[in-house]
Protein backbone atom coordinates (compact mmCIF):
# COMPACT_ATOMS: atom_id res chain seq x y z
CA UNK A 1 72.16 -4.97 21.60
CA UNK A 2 69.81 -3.80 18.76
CA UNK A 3 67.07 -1.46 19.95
CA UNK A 4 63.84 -2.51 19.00
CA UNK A 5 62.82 0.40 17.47
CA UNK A 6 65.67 -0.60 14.79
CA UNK A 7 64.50 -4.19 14.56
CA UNK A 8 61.92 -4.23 11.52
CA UNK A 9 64.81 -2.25 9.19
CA UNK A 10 67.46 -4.45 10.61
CA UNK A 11 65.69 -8.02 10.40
CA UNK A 12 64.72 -6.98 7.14
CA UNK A 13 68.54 -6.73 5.47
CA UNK A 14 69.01 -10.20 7.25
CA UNK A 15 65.72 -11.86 6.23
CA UNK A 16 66.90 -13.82 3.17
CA UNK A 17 70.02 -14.90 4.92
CA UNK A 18 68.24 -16.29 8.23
CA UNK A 19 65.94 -18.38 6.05
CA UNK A 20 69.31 -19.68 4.69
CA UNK A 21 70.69 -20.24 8.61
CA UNK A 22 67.37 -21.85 9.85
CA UNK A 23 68.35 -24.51 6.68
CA UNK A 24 71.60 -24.73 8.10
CA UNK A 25 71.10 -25.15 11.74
CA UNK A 26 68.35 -27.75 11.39
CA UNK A 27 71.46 -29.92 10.36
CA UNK A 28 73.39 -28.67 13.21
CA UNK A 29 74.04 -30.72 16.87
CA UNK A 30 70.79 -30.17 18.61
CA UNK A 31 72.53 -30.50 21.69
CA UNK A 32 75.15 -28.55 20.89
CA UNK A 33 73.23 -25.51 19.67
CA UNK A 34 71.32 -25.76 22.71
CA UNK A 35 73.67 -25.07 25.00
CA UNK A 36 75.32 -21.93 22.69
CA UNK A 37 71.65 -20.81 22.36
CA UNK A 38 71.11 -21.28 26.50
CA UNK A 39 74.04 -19.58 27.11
CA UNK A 40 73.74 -16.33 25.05
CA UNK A 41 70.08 -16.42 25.90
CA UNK A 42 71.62 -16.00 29.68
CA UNK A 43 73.97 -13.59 28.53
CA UNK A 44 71.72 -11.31 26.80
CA UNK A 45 68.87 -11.45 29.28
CA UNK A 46 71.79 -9.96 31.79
CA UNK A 47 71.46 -6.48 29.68
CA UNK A 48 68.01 -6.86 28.33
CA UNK A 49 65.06 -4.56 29.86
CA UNK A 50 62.28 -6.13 28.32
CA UNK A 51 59.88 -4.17 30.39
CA UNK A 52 61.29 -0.91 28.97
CA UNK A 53 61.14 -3.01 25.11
CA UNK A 54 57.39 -4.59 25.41
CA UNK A 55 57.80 -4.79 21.62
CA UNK A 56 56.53 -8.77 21.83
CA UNK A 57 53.33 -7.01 23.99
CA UNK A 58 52.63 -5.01 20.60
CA UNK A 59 53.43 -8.09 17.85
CA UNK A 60 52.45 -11.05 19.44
CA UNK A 61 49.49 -12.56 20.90
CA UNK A 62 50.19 -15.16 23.71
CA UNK A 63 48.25 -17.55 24.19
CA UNK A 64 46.31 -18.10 28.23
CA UNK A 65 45.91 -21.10 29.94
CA UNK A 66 43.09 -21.55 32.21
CA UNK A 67 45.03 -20.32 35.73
CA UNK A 68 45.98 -17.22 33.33
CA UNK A 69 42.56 -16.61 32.62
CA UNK A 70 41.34 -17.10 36.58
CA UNK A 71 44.37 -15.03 37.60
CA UNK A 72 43.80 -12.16 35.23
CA UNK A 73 39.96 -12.30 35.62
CA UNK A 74 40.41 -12.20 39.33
CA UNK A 75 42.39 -9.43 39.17
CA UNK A 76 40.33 -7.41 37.00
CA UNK A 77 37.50 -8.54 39.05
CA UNK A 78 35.10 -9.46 36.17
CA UNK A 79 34.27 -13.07 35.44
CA UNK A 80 35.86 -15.56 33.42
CA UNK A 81 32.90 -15.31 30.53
CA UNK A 82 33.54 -11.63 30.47
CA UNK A 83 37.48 -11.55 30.36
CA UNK A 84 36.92 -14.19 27.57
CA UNK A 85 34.53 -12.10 25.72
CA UNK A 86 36.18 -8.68 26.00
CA UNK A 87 39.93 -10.08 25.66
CA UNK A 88 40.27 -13.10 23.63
CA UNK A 89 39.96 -15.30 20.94
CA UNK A 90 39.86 -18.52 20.10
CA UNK A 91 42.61 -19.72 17.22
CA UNK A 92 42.62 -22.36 14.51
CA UNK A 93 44.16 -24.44 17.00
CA UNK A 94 41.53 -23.98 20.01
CA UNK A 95 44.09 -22.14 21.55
CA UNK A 96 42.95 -18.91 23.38
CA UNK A 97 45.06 -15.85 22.52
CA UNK A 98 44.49 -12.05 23.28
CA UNK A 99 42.96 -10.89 20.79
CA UNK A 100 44.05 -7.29 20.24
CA UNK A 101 47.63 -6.16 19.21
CA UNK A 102 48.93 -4.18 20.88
CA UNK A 103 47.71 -5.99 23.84
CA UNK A 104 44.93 -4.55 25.53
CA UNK A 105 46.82 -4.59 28.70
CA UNK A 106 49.97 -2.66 27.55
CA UNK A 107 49.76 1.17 28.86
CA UNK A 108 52.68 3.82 28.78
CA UNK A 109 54.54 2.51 31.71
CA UNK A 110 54.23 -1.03 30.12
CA UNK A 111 51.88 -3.76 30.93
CA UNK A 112 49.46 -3.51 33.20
CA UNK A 113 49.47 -6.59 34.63
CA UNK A 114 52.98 -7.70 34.63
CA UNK A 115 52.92 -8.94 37.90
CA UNK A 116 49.96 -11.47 36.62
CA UNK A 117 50.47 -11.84 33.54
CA UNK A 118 50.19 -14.85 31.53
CA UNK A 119 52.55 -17.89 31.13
CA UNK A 120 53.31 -17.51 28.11
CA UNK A 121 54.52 -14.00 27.90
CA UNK A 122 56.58 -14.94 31.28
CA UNK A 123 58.34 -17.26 28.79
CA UNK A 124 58.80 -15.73 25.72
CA UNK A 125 60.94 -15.70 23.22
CA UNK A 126 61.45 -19.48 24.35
CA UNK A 127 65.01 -19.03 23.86
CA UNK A 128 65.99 -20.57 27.17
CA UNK A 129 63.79 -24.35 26.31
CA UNK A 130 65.21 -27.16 24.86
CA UNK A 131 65.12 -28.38 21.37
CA UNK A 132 65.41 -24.55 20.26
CA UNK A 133 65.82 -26.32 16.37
CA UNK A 134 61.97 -27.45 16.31
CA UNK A 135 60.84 -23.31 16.94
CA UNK A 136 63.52 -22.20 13.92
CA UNK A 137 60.60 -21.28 11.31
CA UNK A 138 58.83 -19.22 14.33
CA UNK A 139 62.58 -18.07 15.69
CA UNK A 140 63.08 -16.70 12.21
CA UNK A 141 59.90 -14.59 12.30
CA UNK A 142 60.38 -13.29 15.53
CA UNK A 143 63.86 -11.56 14.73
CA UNK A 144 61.84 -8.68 13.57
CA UNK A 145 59.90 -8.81 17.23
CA UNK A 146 62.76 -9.62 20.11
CA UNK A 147 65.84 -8.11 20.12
CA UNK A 148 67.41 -10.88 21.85
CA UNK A 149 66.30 -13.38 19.27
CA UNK A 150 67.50 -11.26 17.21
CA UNK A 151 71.26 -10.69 18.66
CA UNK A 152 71.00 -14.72 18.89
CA UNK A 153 70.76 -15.04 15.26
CA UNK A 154 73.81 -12.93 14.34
CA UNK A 155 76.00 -14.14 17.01
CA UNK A 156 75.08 -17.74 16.01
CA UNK A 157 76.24 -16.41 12.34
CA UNK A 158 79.06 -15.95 13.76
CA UNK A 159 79.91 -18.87 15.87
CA UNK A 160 79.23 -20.73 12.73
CA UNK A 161 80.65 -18.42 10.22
CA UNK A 162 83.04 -20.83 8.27
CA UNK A 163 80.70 -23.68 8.27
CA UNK A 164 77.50 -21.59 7.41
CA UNK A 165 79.61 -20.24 4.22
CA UNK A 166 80.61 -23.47 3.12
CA UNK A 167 77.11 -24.81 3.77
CA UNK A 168 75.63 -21.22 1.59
CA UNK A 169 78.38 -22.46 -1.56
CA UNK A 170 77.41 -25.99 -1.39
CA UNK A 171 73.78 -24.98 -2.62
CA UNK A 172 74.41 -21.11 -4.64
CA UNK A 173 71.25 -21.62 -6.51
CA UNK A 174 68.87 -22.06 -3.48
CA UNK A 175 70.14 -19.07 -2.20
CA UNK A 176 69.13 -16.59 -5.13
């Protein structure tokens, strides 16, 4: 598997071409690419230290629920008000995210609160949900961030190598 120090080079040569595949798979069985995508998210997860990776802790903000936000705050024993003030923000969406990258709570050893930490970090990359061809745009961006989404792209280029091709020559001008 791809390290993730070598991910922003390596997503980089592929960009282009994943833009291409997210066209492509959008047309694909959703059912079917589900399962492929469930099974080498299983697969990859077996070798995967994401502790030792926190990569997503130093893109991504996730977004906290309210238990999040009484867990953490508990934890760190200050109140809610404060946590909110001194750790988040609030999105376009209403949504709260941490608001510092790389999150405030990743340290040397990794993140500080692992054992608390929110819901949505427990989750991500989101490759193991269903319907994994409505998150393709954000799937996309975050080959440059996971290296399992990553590996999941190119061994889905590969599981679909003939058709993808054919698909790529059916439309040579979109692809310039």
């Amino acid at each position: 598997m791809i390290r993730y120090e070598d991910l922003k080079e390596a997503s980089k040569k592929v960009e282009k071409e994943n833009w291409i595949f997210r066209s492509f798979l959008k047309e694909q069985d959703s059912e079917k690419l589900d399962g492929i995508v469930h099974k080498l998210h299983d697969e990859l997860f077996k070798h995967m230290d994401c502790v030792s990776c926190c990569n997503c802790c130093r893109k991504v903000s996730p977004a906290l629920n309210q238990e999040d936000i009484d867990r953490i705050s508990k934890h760190l024993k200050i109140s809610e008000e404060e946590f909110k003030s001194r750790y988040l923000e609030v999105d376009e969406g209403g949504d709260l995210l941490i608001k510092q990258k790389p999150c405030s709570f990743l340290c040397k050893e990794g993140c500080s609160i692992y054992d608390i930490r929110p819901d949505d970090c427990k989750r991500f990359p989101y490759t193991d949900k269903p319907e994994f061809w409505t998150r393709l745009i954000n799937m996309v961006e975050l080959c440059s961030v996971c290296p399992v989404v990553f590996e999941i792209f190119e061994r889905l280029k590969d599981i679909y190598g003939e058709e993808f091709e054919k698909y790529k020559s059916q439309y040579p001008d979109n692809w310039i």
